[in-house]
Protein backbone atom coordinates (compact mmCIF):
# COMPACT_ATOMS: atom_id res chain seq x y z
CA UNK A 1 139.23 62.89 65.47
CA UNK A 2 141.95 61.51 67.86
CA UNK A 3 145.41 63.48 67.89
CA UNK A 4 147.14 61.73 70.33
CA UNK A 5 145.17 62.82 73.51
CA UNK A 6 145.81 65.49 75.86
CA UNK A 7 149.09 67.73 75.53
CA UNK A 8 150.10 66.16 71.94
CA UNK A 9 148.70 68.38 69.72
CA UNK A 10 152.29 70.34 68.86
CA UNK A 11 151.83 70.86 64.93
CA UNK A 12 150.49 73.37 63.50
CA UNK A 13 147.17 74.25 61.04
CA UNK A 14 146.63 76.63 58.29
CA UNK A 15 143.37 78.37 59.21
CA UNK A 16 141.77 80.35 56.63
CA UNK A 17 140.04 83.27 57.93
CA UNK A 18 136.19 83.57 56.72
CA UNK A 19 136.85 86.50 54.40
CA UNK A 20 134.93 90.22 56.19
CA UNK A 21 133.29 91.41 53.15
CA UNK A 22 131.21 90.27 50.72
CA UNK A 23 131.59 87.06 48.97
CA UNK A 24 130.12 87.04 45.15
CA UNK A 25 129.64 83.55 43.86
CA UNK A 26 128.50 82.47 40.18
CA UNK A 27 126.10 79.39 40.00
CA UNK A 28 124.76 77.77 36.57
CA UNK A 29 121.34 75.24 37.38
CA UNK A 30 119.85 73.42 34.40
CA UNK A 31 116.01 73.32 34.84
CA UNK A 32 113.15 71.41 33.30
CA UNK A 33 109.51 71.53 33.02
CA UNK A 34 107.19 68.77 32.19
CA UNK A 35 103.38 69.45 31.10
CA UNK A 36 100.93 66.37 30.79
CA UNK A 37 98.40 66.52 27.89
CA UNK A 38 95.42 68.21 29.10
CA UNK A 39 91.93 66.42 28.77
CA UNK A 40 88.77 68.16 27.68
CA UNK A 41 85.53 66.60 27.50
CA UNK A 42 87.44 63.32 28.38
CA UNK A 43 89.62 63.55 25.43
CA UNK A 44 92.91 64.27 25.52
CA UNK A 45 93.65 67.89 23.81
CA UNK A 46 96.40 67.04 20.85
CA UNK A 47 97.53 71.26 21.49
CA UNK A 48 98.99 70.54 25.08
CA UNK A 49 101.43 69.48 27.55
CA UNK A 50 105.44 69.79 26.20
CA UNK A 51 108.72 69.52 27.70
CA UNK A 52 111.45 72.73 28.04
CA UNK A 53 115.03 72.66 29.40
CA UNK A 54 116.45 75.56 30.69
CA UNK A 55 120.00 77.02 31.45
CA UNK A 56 120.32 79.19 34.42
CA UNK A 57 123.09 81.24 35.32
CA UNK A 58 123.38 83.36 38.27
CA UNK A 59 124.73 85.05 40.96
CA UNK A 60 124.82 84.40 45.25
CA UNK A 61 126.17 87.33 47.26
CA UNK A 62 127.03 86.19 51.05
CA UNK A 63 127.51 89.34 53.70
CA UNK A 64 127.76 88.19 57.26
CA UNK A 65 124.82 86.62 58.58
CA UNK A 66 122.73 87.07 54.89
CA UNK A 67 122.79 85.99 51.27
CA UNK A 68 120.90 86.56 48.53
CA UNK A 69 120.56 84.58 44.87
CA UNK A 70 119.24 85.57 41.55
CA UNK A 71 119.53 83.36 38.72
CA UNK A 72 117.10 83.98 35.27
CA UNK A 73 116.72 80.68 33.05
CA UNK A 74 117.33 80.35 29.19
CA UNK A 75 115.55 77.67 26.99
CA UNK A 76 117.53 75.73 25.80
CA UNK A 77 115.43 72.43 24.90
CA UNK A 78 111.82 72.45 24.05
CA UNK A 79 109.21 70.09 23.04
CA UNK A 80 105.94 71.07 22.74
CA UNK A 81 102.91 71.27 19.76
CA UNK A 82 102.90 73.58 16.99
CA UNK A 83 99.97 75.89 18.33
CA UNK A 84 102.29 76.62 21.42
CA UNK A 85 104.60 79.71 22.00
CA UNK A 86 107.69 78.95 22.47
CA UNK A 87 109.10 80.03 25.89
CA UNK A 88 111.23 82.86 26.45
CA UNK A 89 113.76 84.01 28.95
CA UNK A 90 112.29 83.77 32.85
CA UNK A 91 113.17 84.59 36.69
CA UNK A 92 114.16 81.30 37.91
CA UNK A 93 115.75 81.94 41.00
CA UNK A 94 115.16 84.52 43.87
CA UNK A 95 115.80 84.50 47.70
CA UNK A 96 117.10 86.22 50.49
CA UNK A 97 118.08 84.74 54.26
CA UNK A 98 118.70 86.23 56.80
């Protein structure tokens, strides 16, 4: 970015200062899963394959140099056969960096 070369820089910024402790953020993901129809014996079995949707709210904690993120996924949408369970609440999200 040009500012007028050399010596013309006279105004003034307002820096915000990376805050020193730990930053807590909230994050919502919406997640799907898609199963094909599974063949047996060359036919395809009518009792597979389905679709679910999933909500996913969560948290990501930054300290210094590491962060962390957990996040667990609710159905929300699902289409699948009748001899299926439906699915229930799961771990969708889990890291940590360093």
């Amino acid at each position: 970015m040009w500012h007028g070369g050399p010596g013309t820089h006279q105004h003034s910024h307002a820096h915000q200062e990376a805050p020193s402790g730990p930053v807590l953020d909230l994050v919502l993901e919406l997640n799907g899963e898609w199963h094909a129809k599974q063949p047996e014996s060359g036919i395809k079995d009518p009792n597979s394959g389905g679709n679910s949707v999933y909500i996913a709210p969560g948290l990501r904690l930054y300290k210094d140099n590491w962060s962390s993120v957990l996040s667990v996924g609710i159905p929300s949408s699902t289409i699948s056969t009748a001899s299926q369970s439906e699915p229930d609440i799961r771990l969708t999200g889990v890291s940590f960096t360093f």
